[in-house]
C-alpha atoms as a PDB file:
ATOM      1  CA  UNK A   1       0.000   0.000   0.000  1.00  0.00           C
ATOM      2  CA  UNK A   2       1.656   3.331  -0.625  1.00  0.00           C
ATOM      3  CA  UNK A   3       2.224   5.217   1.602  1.00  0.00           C
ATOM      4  CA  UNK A   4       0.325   8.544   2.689  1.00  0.00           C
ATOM      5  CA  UNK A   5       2.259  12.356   2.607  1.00  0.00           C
ATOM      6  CA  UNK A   6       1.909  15.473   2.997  1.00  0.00           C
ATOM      7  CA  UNK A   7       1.815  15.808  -0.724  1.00  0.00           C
ATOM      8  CA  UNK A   8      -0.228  12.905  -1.918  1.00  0.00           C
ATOM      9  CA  UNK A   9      -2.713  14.072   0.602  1.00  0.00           C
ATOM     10  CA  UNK A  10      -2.817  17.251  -0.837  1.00  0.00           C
ATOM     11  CA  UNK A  11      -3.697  16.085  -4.396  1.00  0.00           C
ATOM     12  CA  UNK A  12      -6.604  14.327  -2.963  1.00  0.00           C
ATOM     13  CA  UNK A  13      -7.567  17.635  -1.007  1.00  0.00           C
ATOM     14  CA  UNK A  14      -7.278  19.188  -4.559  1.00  0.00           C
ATOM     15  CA  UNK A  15      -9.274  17.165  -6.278  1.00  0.00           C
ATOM     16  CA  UNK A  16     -12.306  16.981  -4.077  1.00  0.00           C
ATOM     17  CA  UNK A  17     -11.977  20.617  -4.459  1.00  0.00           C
ATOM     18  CA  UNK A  18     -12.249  20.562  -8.316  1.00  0.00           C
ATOM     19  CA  UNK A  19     -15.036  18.231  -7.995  1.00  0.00           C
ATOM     20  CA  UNK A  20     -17.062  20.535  -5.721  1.00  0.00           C
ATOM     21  CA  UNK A  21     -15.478  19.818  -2.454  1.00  0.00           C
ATOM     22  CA  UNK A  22     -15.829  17.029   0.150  1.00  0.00           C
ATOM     23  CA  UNK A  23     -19.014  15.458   0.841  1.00  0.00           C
ATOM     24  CA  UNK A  24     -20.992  15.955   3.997  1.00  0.00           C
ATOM     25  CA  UNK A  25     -20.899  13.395   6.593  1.00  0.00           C
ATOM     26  CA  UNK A  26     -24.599  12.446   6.715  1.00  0.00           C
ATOM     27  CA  UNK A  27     -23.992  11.732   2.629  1.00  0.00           C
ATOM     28  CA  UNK A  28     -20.989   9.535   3.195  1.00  0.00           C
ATOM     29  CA  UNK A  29     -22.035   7.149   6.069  1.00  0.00           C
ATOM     30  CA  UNK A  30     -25.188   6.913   4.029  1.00  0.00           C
ATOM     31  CA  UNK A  31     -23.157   4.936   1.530  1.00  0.00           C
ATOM     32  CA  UNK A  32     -22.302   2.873   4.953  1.00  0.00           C
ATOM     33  CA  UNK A  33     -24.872   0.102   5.577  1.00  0.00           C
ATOM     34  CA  UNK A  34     -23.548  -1.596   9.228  1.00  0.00           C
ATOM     35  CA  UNK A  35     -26.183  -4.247  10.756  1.00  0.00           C
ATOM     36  CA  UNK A  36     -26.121  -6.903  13.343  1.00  0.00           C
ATOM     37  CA  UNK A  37     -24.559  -9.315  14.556  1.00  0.00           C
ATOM     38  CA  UNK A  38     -21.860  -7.123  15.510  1.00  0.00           C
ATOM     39  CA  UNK A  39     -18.632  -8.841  16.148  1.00  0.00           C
ATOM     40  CA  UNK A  40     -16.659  -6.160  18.930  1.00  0.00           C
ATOM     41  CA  UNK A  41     -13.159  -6.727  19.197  1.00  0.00           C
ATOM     42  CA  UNK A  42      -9.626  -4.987  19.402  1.00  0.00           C
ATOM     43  CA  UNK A  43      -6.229  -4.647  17.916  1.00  0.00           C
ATOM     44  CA  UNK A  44      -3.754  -4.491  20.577  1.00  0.00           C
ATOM     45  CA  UNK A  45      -6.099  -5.727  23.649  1.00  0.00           C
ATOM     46  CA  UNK A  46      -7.026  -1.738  24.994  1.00  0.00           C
ATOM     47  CA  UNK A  47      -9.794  -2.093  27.222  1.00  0.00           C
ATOM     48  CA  UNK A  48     -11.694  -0.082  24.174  1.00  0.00           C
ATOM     49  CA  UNK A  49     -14.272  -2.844  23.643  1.00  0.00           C
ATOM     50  CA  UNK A  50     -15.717  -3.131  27.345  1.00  0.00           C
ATOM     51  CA  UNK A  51     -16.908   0.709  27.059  1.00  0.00           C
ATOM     52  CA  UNK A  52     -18.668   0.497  23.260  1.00  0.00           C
ATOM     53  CA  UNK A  53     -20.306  -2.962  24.686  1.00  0.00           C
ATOM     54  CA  UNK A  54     -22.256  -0.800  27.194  1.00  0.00           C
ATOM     55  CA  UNK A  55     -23.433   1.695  24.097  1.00  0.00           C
ATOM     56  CA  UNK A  56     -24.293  -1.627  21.780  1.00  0.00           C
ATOM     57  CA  UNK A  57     -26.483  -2.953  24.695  1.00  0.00           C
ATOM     58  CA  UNK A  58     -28.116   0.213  24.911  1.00  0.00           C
ATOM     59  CA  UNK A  59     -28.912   0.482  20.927  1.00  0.00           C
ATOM     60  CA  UNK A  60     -30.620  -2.778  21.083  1.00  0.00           C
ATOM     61  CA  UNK A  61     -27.862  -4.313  19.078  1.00  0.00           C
ATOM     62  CA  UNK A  62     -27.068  -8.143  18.987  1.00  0.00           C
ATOM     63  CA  UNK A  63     -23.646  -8.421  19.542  1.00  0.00           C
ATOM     64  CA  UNK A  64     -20.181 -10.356  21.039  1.00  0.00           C
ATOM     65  CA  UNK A  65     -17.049  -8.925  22.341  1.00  0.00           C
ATOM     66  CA  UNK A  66     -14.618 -11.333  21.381  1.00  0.00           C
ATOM     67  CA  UNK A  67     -11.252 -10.293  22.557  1.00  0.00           C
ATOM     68  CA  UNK A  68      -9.081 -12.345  20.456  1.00  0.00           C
ATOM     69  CA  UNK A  69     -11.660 -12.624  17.812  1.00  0.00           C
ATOM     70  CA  UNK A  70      -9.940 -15.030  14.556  1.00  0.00           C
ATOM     71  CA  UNK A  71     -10.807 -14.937  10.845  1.00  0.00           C
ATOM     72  CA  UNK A  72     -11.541 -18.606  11.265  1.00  0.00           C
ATOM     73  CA  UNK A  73     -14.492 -17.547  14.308  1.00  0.00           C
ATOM     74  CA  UNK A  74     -16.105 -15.484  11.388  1.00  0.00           C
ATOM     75  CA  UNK A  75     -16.023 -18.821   9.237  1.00  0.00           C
ATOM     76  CA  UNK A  76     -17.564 -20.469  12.005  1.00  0.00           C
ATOM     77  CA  UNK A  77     -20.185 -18.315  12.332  1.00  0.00           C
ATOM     78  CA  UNK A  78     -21.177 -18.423   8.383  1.00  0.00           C
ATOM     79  CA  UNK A  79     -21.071 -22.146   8.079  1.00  0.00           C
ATOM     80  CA  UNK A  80     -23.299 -22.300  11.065  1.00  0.00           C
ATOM     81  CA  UNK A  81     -25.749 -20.167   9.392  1.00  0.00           C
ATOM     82  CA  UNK A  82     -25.972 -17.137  11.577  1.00  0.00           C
ATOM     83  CA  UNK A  83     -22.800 -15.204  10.010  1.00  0.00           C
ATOM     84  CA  UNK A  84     -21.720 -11.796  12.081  1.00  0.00           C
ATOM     85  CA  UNK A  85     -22.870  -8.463   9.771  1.00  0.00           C
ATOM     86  CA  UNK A  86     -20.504  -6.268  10.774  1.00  0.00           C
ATOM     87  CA  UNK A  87     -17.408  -6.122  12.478  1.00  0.00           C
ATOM     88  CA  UNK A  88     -16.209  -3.283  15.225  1.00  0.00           C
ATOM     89  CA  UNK A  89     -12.378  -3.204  16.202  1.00  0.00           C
ATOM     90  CA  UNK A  90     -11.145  -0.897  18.397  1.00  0.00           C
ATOM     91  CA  UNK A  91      -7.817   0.481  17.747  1.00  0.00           C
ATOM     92  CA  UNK A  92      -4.941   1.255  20.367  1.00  0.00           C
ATOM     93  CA  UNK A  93      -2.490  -0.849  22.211  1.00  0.00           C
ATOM     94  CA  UNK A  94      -1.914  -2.239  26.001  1.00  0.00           C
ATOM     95  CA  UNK A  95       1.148  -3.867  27.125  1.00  0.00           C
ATOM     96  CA  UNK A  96      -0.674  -4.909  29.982  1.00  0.00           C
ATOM     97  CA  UNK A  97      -4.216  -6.087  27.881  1.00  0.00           C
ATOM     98  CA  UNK A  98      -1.287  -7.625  25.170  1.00  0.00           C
ATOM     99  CA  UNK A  99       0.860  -9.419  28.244  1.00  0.00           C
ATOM    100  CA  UNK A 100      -2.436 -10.799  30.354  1.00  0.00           C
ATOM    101  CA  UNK A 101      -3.537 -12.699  26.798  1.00  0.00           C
ATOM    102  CA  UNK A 102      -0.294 -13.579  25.977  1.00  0.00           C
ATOM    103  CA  UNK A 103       0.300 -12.212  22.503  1.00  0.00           C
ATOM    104  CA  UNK A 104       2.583  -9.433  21.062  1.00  0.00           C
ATOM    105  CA  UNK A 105       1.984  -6.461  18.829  1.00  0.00           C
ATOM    106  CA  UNK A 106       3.151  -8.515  15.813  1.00  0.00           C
ATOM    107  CA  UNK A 107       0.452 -11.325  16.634  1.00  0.00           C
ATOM    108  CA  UNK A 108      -2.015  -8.985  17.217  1.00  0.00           C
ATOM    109  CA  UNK A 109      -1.163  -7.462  13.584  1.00  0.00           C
ATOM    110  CA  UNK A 110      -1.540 -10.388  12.059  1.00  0.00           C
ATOM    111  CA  UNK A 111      -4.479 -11.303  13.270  1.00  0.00           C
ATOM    112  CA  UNK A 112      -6.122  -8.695  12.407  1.00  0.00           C
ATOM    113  CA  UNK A 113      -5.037  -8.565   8.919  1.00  0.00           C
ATOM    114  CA  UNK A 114      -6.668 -11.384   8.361  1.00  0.00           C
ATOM    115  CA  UNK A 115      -9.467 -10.506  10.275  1.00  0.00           C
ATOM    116  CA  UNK A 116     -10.300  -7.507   8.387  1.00  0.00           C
ATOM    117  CA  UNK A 117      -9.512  -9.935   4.810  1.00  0.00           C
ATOM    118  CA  UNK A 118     -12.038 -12.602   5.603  1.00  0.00           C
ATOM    119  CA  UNK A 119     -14.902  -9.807   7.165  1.00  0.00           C
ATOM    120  CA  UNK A 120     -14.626  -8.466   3.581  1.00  0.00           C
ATOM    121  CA  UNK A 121     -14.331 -11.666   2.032  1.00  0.00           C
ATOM    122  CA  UNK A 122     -18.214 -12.543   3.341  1.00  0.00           C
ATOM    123  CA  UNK A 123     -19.119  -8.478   2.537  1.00  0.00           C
ATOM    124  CA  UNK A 124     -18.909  -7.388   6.477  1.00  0.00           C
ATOM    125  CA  UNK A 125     -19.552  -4.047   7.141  1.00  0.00           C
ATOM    126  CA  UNK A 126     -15.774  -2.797   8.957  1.00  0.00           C
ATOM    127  CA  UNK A 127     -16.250  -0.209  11.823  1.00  0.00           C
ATOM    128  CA  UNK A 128     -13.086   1.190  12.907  1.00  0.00           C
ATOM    129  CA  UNK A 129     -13.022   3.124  16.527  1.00  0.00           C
ATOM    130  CA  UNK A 130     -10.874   4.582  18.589  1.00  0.00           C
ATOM    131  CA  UNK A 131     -12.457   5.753  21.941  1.00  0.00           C
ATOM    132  CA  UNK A 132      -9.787   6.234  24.410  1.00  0.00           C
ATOM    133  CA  UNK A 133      -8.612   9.766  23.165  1.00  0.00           C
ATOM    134  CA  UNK A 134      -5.303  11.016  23.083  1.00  0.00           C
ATOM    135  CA  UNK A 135      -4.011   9.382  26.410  1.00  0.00           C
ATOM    136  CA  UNK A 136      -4.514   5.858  24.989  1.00  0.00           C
ATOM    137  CA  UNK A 137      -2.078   7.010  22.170  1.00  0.00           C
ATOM    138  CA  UNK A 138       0.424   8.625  24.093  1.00  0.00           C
ATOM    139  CA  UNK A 139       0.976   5.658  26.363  1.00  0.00           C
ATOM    140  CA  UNK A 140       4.219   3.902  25.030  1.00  0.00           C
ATOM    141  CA  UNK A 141       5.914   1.920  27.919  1.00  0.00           C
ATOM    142  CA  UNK A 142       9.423   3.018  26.508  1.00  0.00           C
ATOM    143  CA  UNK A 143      10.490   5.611  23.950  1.00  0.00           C
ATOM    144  CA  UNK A 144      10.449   4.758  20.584  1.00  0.00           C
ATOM    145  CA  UNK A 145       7.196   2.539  21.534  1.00  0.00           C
ATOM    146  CA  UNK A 146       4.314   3.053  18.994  1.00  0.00           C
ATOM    147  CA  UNK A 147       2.272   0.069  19.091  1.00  0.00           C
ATOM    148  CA  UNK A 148      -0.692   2.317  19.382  1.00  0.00           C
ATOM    149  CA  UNK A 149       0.017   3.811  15.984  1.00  0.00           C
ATOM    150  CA  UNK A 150       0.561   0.370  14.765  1.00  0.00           C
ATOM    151  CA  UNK A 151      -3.034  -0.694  15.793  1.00  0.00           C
ATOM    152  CA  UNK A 152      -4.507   2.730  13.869  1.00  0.00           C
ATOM    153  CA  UNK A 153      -2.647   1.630  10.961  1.00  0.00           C
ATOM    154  CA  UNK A 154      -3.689  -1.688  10.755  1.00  0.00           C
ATOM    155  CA  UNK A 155      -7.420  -1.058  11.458  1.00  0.00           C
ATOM    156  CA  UNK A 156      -8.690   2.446   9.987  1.00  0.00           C
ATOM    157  CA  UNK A 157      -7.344   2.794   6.596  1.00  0.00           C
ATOM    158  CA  UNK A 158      -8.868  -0.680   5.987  1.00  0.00           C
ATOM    159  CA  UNK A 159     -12.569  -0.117   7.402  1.00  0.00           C
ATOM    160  CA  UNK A 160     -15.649   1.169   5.625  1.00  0.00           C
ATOM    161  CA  UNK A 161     -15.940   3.838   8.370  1.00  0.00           C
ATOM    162  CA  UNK A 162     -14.392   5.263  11.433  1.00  0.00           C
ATOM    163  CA  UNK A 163     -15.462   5.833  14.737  1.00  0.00           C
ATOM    164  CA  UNK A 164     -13.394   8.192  17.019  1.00  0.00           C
ATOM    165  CA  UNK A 165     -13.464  10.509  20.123  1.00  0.00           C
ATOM    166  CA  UNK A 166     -12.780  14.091  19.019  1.00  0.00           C
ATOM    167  CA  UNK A 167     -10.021  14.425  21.455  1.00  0.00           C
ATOM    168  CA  UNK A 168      -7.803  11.615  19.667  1.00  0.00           C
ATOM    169  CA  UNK A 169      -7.826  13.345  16.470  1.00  0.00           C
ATOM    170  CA  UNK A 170      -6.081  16.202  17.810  1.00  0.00           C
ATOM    171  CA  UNK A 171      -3.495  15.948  15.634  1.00  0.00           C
ATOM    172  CA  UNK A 172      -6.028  15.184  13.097  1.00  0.00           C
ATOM    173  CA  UNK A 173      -4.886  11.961  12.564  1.00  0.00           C
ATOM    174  CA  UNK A 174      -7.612  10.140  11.983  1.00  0.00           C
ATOM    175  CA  UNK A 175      -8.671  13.136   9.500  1.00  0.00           C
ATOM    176  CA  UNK A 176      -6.346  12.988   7.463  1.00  0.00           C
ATOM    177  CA  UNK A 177      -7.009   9.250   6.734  1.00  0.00           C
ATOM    178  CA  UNK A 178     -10.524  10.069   6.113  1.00  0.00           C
ATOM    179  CA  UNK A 179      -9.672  12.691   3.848  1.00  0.00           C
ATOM    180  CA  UNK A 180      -6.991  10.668   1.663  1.00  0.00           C
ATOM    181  CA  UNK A 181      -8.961   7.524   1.432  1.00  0.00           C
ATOM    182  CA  UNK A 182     -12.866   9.299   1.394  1.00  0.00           C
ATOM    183  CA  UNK A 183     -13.691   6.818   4.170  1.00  0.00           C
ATOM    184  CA  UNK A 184     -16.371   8.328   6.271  1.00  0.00           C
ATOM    185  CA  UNK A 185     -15.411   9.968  10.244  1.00  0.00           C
ATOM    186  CA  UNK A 186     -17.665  10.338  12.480  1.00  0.00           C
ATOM    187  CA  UNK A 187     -16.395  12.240  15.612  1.00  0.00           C
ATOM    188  CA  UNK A 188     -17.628  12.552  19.235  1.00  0.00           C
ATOM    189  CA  UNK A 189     -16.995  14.807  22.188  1.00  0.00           C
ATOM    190  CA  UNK A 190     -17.955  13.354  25.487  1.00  0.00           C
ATOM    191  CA  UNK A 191     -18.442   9.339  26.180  1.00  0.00           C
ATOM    192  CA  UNK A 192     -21.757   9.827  26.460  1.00  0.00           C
ATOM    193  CA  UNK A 193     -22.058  10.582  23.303  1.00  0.00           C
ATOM    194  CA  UNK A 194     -20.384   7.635  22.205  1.00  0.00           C
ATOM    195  CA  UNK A 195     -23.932   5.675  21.639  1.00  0.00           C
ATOM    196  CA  UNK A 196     -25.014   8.713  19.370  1.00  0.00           C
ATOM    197  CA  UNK A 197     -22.376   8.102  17.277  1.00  0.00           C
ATOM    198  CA  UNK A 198     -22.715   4.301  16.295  1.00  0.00           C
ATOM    199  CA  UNK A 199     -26.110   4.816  16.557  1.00  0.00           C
ATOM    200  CA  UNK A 200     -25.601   6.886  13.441  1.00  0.00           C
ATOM    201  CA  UNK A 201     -23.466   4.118  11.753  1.00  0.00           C
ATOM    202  CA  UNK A 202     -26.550   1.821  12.604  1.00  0.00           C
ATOM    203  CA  UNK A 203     -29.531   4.114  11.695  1.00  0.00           C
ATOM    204  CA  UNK A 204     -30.532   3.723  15.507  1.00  0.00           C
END
């Protein structure tokens, strides 16, 4: 995949210019049809998941946190005839989440490359979220550490739309993917707003 700068960014910026600027938000995630089952997982074991499984129960959604959720469980689910709709990972890392499972930052990659391949394989609907704000992404254990990063890139840049408190995208990280790749953003302010938000995702 090639990667994203300052200037290839900009000739995307230019062109939706030329072609009467960016969409509105409410016309993009239209193009976004997410149902349930929801599958509710991570990349990089951040305790993420246990706060949007509070906002899912509340929508009326039918969904499962799986923690270490496999390409083969989605298989499982489709050849037992009640296949998962749409997928939710939640992006940022823990060294502690990552150490109490037992996995590393490469395994955790990995499986959620092909997590993300085989959700699109049976024409999942990929929700990307990131709900910590900026303190889960400035939490590296050492210098040089940026295994949250590593989770962002693995996850939103690969999802049909993106889910994310307004305080992570400070830096406008999360914007700028939007922007370069047209995939949809929708932001929040507060937690409590956090059900308002995938309620949009899921017309509820």
């Amino acid at each position: 995949m090639m990667r994203q700068t300052p200037w290839t960014v900009g000739l995307v910026a230019l062109a939706l210019v030329q072609a009467g600027g960016p969409r509105s938000l409410e016309a993009q995630t239209s193009e976004v049809t997410a149902e349930d089952p929801v599958l509710l997982t991570s990349c990089g074991q951040s305790p993420g998941p246990t706060f949007v499984k509070l906002f899912l129960g509340r929508l009326g959604l039918d969904h499962e946190l799986m923690e270490q959720a496999t390409a083969q469980d989605l298989v499982a689910r489709q050849q037992a005839g009640n296949p998962f709709k749409s997928v939710i990972i939640l992006t940022g890392a823990s060294l502690k989440g990552m150490g109490a499972a037992g996995v590393s930052m490469r395994e955790e990659l990995i499986r959620t490359e092909a997590l993300i391949a085989e959700a699109k394989r049976q024409g999942m609907t990929v929700i990307g979220a990131h709900v910590e704000g900026m303190d889960r992404r400035a939490q590296g254990a050492s210098p040089g550490d940026n295994s949250d990063e590593m989770s962002i890139d693995a996850v939103m840049p690969f999802a049909h739309v993106m889910v994310v408190r307004q305080d992570g995208d400070e830096d406008r990280r999360f914007s700028v993917i939007s922007e370069s790749t047209g995939i949809p953003l929708v932001l929040f302010e507060k937690n409590m707003e956090m059900g308002d938000a995938f309620g949009k995702v899921y017309r509820k």
